[in-house]
Each structure stands twice: as structure tokens, then as C-alpha cells.
Protein backbone atom coordinates (compact mmCIF):
# COMPACT_ATOMS: atom_id res chain seq x y z
CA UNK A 1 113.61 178.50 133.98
CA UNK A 2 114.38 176.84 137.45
CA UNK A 3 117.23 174.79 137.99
CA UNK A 4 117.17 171.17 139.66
CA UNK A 5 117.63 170.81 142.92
CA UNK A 6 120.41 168.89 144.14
CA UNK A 7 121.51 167.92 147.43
CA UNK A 8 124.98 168.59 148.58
CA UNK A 9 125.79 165.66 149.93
CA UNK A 10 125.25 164.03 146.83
CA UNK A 11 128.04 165.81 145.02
CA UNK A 12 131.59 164.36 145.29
CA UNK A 13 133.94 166.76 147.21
CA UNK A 14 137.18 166.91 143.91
CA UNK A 15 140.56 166.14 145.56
CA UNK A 16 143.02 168.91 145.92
CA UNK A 17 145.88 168.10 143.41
CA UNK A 18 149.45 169.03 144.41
CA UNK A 19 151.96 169.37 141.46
CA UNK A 20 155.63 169.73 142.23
CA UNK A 21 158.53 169.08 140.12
CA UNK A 22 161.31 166.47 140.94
CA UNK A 23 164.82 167.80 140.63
CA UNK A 24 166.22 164.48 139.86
CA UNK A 25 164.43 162.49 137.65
CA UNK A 26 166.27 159.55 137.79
CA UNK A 27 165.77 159.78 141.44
CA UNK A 28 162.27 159.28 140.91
CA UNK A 29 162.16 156.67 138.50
CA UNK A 30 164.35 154.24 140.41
CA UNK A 31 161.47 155.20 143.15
CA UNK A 32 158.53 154.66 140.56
CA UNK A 33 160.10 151.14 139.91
CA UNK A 34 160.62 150.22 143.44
CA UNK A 35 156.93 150.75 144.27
CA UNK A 36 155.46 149.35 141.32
CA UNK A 37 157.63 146.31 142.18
CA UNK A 38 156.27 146.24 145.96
CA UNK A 39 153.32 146.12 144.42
CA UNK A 40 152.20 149.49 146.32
CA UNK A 41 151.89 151.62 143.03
CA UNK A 42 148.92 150.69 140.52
CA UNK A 43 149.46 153.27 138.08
CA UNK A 44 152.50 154.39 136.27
CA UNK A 45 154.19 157.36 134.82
CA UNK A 46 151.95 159.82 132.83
CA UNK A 47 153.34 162.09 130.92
CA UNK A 48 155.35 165.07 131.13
CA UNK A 49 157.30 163.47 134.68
CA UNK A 50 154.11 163.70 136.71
CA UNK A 51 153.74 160.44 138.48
CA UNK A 52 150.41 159.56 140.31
CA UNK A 53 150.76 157.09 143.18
CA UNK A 54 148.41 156.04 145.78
CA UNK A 55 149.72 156.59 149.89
CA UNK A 56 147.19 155.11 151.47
CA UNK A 57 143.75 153.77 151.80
CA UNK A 58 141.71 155.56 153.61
CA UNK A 59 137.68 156.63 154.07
CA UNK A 60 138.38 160.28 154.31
CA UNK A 61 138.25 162.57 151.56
CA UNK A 62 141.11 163.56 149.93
CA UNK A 63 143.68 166.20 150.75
CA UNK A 64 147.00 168.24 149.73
CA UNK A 65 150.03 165.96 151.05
CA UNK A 66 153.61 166.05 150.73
CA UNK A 67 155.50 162.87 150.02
CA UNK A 68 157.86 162.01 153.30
CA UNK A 69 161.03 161.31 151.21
CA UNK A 70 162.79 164.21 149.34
CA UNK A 71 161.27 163.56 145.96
CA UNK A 72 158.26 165.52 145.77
CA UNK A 73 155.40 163.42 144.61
CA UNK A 74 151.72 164.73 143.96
CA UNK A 75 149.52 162.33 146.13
CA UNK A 76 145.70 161.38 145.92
CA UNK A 77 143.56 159.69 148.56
CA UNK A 78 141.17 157.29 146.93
CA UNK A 79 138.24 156.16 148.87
CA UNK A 80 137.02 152.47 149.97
CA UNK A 81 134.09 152.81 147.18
CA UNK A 82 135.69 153.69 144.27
CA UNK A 83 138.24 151.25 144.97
CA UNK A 84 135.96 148.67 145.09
CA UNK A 85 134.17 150.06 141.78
CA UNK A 86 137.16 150.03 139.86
CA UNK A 87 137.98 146.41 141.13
CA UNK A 88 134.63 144.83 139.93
CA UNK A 89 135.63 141.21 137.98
CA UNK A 90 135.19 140.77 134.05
CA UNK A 91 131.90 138.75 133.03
CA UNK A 92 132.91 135.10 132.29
CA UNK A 93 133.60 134.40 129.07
CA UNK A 94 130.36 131.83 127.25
CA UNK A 95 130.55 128.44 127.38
CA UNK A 96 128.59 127.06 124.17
CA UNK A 97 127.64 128.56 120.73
CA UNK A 98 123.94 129.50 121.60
CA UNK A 99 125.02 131.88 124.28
CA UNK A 100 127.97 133.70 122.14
CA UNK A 101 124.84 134.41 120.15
CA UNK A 102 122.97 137.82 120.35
CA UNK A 103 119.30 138.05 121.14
CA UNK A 104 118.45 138.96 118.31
CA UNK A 105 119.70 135.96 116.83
CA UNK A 106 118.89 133.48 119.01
CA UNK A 107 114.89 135.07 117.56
CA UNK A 108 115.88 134.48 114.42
CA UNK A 109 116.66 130.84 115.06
CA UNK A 110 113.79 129.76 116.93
CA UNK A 111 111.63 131.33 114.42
CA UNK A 112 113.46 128.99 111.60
CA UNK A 113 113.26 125.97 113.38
CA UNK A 114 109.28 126.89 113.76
CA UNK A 115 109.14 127.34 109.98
CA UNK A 116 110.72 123.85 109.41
CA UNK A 117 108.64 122.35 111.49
CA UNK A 118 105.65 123.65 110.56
CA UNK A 119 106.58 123.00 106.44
CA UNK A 120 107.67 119.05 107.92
CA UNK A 121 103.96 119.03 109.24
CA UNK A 122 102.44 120.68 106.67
CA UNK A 123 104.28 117.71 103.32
CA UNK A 124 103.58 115.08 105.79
CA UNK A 125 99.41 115.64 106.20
CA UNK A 126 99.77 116.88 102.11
CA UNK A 127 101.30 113.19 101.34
CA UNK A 128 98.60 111.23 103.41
CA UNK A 129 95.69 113.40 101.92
CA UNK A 130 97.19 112.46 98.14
CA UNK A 131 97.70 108.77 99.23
CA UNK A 132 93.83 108.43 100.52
CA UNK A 133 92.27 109.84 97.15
CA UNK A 134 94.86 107.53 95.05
CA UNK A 135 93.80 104.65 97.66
CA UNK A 136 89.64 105.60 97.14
CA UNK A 137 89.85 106.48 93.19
CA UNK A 138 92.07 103.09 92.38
CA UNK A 139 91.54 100.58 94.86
CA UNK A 140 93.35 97.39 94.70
CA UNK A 141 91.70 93.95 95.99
CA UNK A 142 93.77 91.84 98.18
CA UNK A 143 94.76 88.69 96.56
CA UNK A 144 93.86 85.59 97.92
CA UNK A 145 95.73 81.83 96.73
CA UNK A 146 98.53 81.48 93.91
CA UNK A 147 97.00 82.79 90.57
CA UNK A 148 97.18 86.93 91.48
CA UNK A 149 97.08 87.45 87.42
CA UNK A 150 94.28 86.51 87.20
CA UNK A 151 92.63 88.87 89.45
CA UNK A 152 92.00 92.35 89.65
CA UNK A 153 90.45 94.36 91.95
CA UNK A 154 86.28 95.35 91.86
CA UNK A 155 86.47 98.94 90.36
CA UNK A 156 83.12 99.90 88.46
CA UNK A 157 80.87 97.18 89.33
CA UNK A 158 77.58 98.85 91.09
CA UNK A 159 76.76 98.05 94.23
CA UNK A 160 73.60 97.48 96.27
CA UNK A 161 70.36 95.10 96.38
CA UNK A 162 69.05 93.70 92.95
CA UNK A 163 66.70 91.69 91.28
CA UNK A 164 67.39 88.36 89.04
CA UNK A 165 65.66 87.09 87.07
CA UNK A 166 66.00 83.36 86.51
CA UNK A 167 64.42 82.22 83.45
CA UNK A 168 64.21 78.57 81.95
CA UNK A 169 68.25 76.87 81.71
CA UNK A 170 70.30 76.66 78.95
CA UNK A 171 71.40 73.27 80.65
CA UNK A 172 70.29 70.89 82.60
CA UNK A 173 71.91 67.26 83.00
CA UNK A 174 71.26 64.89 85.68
CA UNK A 175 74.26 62.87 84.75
CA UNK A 176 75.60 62.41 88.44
CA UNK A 177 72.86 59.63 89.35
CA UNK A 178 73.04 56.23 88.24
CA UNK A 179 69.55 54.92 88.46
CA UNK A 180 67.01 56.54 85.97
CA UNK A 181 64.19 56.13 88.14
CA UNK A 182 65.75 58.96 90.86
CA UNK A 183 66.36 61.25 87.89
CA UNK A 184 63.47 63.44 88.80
CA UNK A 185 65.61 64.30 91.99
CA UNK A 186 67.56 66.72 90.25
CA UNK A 187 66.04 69.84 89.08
CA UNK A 188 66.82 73.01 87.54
CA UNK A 189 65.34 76.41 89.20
CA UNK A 190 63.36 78.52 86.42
CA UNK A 191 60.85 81.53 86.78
CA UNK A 192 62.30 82.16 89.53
CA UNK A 193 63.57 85.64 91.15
CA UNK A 194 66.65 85.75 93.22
CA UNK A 195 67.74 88.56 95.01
CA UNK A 196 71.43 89.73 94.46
CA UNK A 197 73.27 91.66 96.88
CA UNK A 198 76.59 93.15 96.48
CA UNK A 199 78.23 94.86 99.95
CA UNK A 200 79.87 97.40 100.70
CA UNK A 201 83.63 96.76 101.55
CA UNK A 202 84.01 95.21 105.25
CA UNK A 203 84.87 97.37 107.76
CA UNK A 204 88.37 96.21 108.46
CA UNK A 205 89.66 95.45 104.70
CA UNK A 206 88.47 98.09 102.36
CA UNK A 207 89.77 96.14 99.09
CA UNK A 208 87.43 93.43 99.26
CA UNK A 209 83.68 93.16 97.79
CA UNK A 210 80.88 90.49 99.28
CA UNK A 211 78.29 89.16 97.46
CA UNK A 212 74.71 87.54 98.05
CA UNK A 213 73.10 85.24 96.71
CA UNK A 214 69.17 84.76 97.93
CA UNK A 215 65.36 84.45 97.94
CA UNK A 216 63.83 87.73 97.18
CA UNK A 217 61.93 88.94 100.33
CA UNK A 218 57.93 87.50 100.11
CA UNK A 219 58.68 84.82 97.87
CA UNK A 220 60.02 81.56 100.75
CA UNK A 221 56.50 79.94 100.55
CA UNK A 222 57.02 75.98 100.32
CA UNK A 223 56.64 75.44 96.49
CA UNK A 224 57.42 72.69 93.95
CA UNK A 225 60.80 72.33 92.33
CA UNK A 226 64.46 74.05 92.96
CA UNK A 227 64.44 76.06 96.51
CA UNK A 228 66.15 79.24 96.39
CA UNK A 229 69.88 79.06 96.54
CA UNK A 230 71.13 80.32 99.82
CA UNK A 231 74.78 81.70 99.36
CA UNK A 232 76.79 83.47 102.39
CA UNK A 233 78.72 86.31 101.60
CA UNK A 234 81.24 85.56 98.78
CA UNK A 235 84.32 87.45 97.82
CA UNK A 236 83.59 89.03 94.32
CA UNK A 237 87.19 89.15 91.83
CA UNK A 238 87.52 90.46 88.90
CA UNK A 239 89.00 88.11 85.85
CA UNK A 240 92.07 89.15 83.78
CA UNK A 241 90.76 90.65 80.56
CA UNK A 242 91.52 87.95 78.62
CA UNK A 243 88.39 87.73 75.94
CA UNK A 244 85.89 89.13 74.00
CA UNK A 245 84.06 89.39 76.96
CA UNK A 246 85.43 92.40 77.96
CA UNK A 247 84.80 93.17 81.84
CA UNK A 248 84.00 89.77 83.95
CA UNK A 249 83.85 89.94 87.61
CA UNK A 250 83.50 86.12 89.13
CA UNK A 251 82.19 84.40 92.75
CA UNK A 252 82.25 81.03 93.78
CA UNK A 253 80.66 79.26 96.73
CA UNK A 254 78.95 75.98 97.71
CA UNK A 255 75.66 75.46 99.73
CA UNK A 256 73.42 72.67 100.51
CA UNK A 257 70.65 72.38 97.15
CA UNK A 258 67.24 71.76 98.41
CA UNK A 259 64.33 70.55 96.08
CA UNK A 260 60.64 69.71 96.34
CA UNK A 261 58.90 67.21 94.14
CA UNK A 262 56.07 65.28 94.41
CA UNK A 263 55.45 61.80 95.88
CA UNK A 264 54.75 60.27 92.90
CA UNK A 265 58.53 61.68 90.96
CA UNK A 266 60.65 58.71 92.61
CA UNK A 267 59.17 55.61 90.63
CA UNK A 268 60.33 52.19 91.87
CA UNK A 269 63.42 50.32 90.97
CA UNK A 270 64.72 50.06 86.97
CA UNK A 271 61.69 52.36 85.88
CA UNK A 272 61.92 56.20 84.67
CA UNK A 273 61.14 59.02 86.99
CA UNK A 274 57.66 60.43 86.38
CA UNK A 275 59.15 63.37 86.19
CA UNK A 276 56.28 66.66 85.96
CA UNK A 277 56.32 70.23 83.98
CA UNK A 278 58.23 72.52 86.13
CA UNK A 279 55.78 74.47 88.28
CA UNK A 280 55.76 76.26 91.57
CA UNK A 281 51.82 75.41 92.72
CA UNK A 282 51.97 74.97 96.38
CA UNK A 283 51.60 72.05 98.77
CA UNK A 284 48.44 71.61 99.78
CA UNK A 285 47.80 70.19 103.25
CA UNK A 286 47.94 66.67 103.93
CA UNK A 287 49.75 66.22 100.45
CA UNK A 288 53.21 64.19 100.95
CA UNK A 289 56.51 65.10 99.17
CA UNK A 290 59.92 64.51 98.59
CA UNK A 291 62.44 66.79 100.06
CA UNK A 292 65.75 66.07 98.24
CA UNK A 293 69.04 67.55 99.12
CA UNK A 294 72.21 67.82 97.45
CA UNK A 295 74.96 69.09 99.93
CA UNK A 296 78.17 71.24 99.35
CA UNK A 297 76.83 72.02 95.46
CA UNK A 298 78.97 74.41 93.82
CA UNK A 299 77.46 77.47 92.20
CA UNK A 300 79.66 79.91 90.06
CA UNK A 301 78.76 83.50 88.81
CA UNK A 302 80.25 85.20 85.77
CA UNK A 303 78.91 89.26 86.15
CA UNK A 304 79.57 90.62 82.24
CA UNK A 305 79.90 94.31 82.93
CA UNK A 306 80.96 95.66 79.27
CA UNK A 307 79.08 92.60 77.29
CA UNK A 308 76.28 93.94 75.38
CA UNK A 309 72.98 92.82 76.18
CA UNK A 310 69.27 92.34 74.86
CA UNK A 311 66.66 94.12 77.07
CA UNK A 312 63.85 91.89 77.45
CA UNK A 313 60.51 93.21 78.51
CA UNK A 314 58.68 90.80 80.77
CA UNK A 315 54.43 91.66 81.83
CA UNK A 316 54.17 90.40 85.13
CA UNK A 317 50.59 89.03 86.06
CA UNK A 318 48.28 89.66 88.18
CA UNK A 319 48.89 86.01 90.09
CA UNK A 320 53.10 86.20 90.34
CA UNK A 321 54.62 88.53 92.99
CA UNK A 322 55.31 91.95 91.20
CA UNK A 323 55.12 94.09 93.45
CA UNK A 324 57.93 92.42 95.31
CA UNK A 325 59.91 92.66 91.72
CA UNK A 326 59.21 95.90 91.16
CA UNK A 327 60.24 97.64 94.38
CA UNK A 328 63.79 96.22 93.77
CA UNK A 329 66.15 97.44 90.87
CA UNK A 330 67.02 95.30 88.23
CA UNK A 331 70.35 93.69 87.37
CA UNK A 332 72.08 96.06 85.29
CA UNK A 333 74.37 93.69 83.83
CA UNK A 334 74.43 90.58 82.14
CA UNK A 335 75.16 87.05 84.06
CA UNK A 336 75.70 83.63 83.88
CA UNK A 337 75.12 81.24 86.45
CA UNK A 338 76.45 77.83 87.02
CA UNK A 339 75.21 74.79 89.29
CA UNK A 340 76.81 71.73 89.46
CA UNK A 341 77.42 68.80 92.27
CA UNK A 342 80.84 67.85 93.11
CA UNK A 343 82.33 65.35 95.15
CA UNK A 344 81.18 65.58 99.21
CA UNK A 345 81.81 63.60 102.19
CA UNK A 346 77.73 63.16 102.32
CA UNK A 347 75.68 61.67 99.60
CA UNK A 348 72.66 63.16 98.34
CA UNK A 349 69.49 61.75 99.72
CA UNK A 350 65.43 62.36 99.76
CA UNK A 351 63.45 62.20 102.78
CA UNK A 352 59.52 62.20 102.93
CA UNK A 353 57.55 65.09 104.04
CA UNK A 354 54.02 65.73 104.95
CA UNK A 355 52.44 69.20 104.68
CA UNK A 356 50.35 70.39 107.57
CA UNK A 357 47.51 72.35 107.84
CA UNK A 358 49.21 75.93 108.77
CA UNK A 359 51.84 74.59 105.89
CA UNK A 360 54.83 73.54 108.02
CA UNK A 361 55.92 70.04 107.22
CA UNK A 362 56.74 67.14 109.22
CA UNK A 363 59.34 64.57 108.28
CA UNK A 364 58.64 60.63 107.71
CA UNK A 365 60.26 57.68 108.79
CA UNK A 366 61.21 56.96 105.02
CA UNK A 367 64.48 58.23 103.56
CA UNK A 368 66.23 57.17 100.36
CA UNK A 369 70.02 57.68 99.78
CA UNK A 370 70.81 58.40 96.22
CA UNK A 371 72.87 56.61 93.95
CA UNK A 372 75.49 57.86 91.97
CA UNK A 373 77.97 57.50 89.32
CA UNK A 374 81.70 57.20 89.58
CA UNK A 375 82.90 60.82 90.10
CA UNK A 376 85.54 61.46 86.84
CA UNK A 377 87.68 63.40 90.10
CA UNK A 378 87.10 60.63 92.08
CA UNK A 379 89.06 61.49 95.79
CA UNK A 380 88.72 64.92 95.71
CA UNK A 381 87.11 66.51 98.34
CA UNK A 382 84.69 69.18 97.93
CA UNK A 383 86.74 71.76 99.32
CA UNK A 384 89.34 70.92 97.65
CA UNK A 385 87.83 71.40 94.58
CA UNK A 386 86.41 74.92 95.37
CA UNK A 387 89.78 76.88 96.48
CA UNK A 388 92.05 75.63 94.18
CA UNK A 389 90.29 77.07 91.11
CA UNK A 390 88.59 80.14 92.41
CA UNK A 391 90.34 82.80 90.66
CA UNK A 392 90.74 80.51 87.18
CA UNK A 393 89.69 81.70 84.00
CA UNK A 394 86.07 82.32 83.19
CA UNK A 395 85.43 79.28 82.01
CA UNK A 396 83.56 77.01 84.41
CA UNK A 397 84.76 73.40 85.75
CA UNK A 398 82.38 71.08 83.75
CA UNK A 399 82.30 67.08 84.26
CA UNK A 400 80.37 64.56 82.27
CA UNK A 401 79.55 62.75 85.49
CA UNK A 402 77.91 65.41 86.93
CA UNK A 403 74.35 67.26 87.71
CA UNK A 404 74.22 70.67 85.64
CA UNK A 405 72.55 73.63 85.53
CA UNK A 406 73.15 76.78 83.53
CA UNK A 407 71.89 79.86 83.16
CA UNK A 408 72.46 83.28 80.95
CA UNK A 409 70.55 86.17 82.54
CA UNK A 410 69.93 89.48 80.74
CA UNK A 411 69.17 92.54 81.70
CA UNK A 412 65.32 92.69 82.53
CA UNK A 413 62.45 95.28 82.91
CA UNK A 414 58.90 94.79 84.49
CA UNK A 415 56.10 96.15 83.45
């Protein structure tokens, strides 16, 4: 086996050690002491009276020496290198907590504080996940006025396009004008079909439900009697569970009533309105009417989810527009609707029409304000009157001075 080759010059020459024995040992104390105080001897006595002391720095190697006083010493030449190796400075002592820590700890903290902050992340998207399904499975409505126990928010109530089905009133009262002979310019709408809309929630409020109220698409041809109610989109509330009734979900709006009667309904002065079946024939062309409107009347709508309800089965005809009601669903639920006239800064009035031969109409030079009675909430505006009481009870504002109509829709199917 071969041996490694090392160069010579490599290898540290050893110093040549001298040992001689001091006669007088006191002697070479007292010596010891006197250089370690001149500050010329770094290393003291060793055992067995063999003393060690540097004579002087120098680059050469080292070598067999006698001491120049009497007392022998054993000397040793140190070189300029290992001098400066033995003289190296301590490393500074930390300054802070982290770096008296080992690596292997300061690992074992970061990784911890990446644990917490990863479990902090991890409760945080937990907590907003649980809060959005408790948000989407009970939603709360926003409550709008004073009376918040009376309303809850919409939570089973379907939603999309319907059809209603607006079959003859259970009132009718044309109590609100004085003179008998205008009578006629009040009427009740009846086989009729409205189309009912409930929205989705709006975009930037996700508690509230709109509602429609409408003509059914096709059916806005210029007929006789009560024009389709027109109702912008409503806010929908459910009532406080207060009744029998179970379930009752309410809206409340005002638009501007609009009806069509013939020429011959307004009689003259002090004589009774010659007042016709209801019907929805057409206009012909050249044939003059009276276009009566009734502005800012109230309508109300009491939706009875959990009330049960009478299916009727209705045959539509051949002549009445069944297609249009069969290609929308149904109502599902039961409701009552409720038309009345309440006090407005305009008063109702008819103007005269004359149908043309592509069945627009042109207006006359003759219009007729309408008289009315004494309002019993005389100086209320109509406003007024709507916000106040639009979460009340379910039962609906009635007045004996008033025009009324009132309807209970079921449930319907079409064959």
C-alpha cells in the first residue's frame, strides 16, 4: 500500500527543547514574577519547576539557547504566524434572542408561525363560507318605515312570470262620485288576464323581492271597460302570522286607472248612467268613446301561500286568447286584490276619443272633470296615505266614500 506524498516544506521543523535545572528556586521565581509583571512572560510556571518563557520574537525557526543571566531557563522561539493564530479575537457575543437561537430552531419557528398562519387563513374563509349558506338558506328582508313586526322577509314564495286570472268582483262601489249620471265612469276589470311577475332580488340588495303587475303579452288591443293595471316594480313583504290565514305575503302601489266606455255611458245632468253589461268587444272605427282616468289609485295584493284553495277548471274558447294563457304558468297560490281611489292632487276626469281606421284614437275638444264626494280623510295626500300603512295588517284600508273593487283569485287551470 503506498504512502501519501508529502512535501517537506510543508512539515513544521519541532523546536529543540533545552531542559536545565535551577539551583535556586527562589531565584527563579522572584525572576518568573518580574517578567510576568513586565509583561514580557505570557505563560507561567508548569509543573515540576520547568518554566517556559518566550526571549524573543523572531521569523526564524527555533533553536537550543541559553538564558544570559545565571538561572538556567529552557527557551522557545515562537514564530510571527503562530503568534498571530493564537491571538485571533473571541466572536462577539449576540445581540437579540433570535440570534442566541440555533438553526435548527430558528426552522422550527418559522415553520410554526407558517402553521398559524395558514390555520388563521384557513377559520377565516371556513367562517365566510358558513355565513353565505346561513345568509342564502334564511334570508332576511330589509325593513323599510316604523312597523318591522309586522314584516318578515320573502322565504318560500315562487318566483317567476304567471298568469291571473281575473274573474267577475266580489265588490264593486262607485261611492266616490257624487252625481249618478257619471256612475258608469267607474268600472270594475273582469275576464280579464293579468300577468304577474315576481323578480329576482336586485342586484345590489339581495333581501328584497319586486313584483309586477301587468297586461299579459297579446292582449293591449283597445277594448271596452277596465284597462289593464300597469304597476312598476313593488317591494313584496311578508305579514306577521297573525291569522287563520296562515302565510300572507302583501304589495302596495298606486297607478293612474284607465277605462273605456261608450259615448252613450255619461247621460246628461240629474239622470242615471246608461251603464252596459261588461264586455270587451272592440272599438270599431269611427265609433267615439270615453276615456276616463282615475290617477294615483291604490291597488293592494294579499298572496295566501298556505290558504287552501278550490281548483277551478276554466275551457277556454276558440274566440278568447288561449294560447297566450296557456304558454304562461298559472298562479299557484291564492290572491286577493284590492282597488280603490284615494285622495290626489288631480281629479278624475273623461275626455272624448275617436277611433281611427288603423285603431289609434284621437282625442276631442270635449273633456268632463268628475265630481266627487267629500273624501272621509279629507287633506290627506295620496302619498301620504300609501307609505304610512304599507306594512299594516292584512286587512285593507276601506272608506265608504270611496270607488271599490275587490277581487279573490284561485288557483286556475286551462284546458
Amino acid at each position: 500500500m503506498p504512502f501519501p506524498y508529502r512535501s517537506l516544506k510543508s512539515i513544521q521543523p519541532l523546536p529543540s527543547i533545552y531542559t536545565a535545572f535551577p539551583v535556586n528556586h527562589s531565584d527563579a521565581q522572584t525572576s518568573i514574577d518580574s517578567a510576568v509583571n513586565s509583561g514580557t512572560c505570557l505563560i507561567r510556571h508548569i509543573e515540576d519547576g520547568i518554566e517556559v518563557v518566550p526571549f524573543e520574537r523572531r521569523n526564524s525557526v527555533s533553536a537550543p539557547i541559553l538564558s544570559p543571566d545565571q538561572n538556567e531557563k529552557e527557551v522557545l522561539f515562537i514564530s510571527q504566524t503562530e503568534t498571530g493564530a493564537v491571538e485571533k479575537p473571541l466572536p462577539s457575543l449576540p445581540g437579540n434572542s433570535w440570534q442566541r437561537l440555533s438553526i435548527r430552531q430558528r426552522m422550527l419557528a418559522l415553520l410554526f408561525a407558517q402553521l398559524v398562519m395558514l390555520m388563521v387563513v384557513g377559520l377565516a374563509l371556513m367562517a365566510v363560507k358558513q355565513r353565505s349558506s346561513q345568509r342564502d338558506a334564511h334570508p332576511r328582508a330589509r325593513t323599510v318605515g316604523n312597523d318591522s313586526a309586522h314584516t318578515e322577509a320573502v322565504l318560500s314564495i315562487q318566483r317567476g312570470m304567471f298568469a291571473v286570472a281575473v274573474q267577475l268582483p266580489e265588490q264593486q262601489s262607485s261611492a266616490c262620485l257624487a252625481n249618478m249620471n257619471e256612475s258608469a265612469a267607474w268600472r270594475c276589470a273582469s275576464d280579464m288576464t293579468l300577468q304577474l311577475n315576481i323578480l329576482p332580488s336586485p342586484a345590489d340588495d339581495d333581501h328584497m323581492t319586486l313584483i309586477t303587475l301587468g297586461f299579459l303579452l297579446g292582449n293591449d288591443s283597445l277594448a271596452r271597460g277596465h284597462q289593464t293595471p300597469d304597476l312598476q316594480p313593488t317591494q313584496l313583504t311578508r305579514l306577521a302570522n297573525n291569522s287563520s290565514a296562515g302565510q300572507t305575503y302583501h304589495f302596495r302601489s298606486t297607478y293612474d286607472k284607465i277605462i273605456y266606455i261608450p259615448e252613450s255611458s255619461l247621460a246628461p245632468k240629474d239622470e242615471p248612467s246608461k251603464e252596459t253589461a261588461s264586455s270587451h268587444a272592440a272599438f270599431q272605427p269611427g265609433e267615439t268613446l270615453w276615456q276616463c282616468t282615475f290617477n294615483d289609485t291604490l291597488m293592494e295584493g294579499y298572496i295566501y301561500v298556505d290558504q287552501p284553495s278550490t281548483t277551478k277548471v276554466i275551457h277556454t274558447g276558440p274566440g278568447s286568447n288561449a294560447s297566450v294563457v296557456t304558454g304562461t304558468k298559472a298562479f299557484p297560490y291564492a290572491i286577493k286584490l284590492v282597488e280603490q281611489t284615494i285622495p290626489s292632487t288631480t281629479d278624475p276626469y273623461c275626455e272624448r276619443l275617436v277611433v281611427q281606421d288603423d285603431g289609434s284614437v284621437v282625442t276631442g275638444s270635449e273633456k268632463v272633470t268628475l265630481r266627487l264626494r267629500e273624501p272621509a280623510m279629507q287633506g290627506r295626500s295620496g302619498s301620504s296615505l300609501v307609505e304610512p300603512v304599507k306594512f299594516r295588517p292584512r286587512s285593507p284600508m276601506q272608506s265608504t266614500d270611496s270607488c271599490r273593487c275587490q277581487w279573490l283569485i284561485k288557483p286556475l287551470v286551462h284546458l
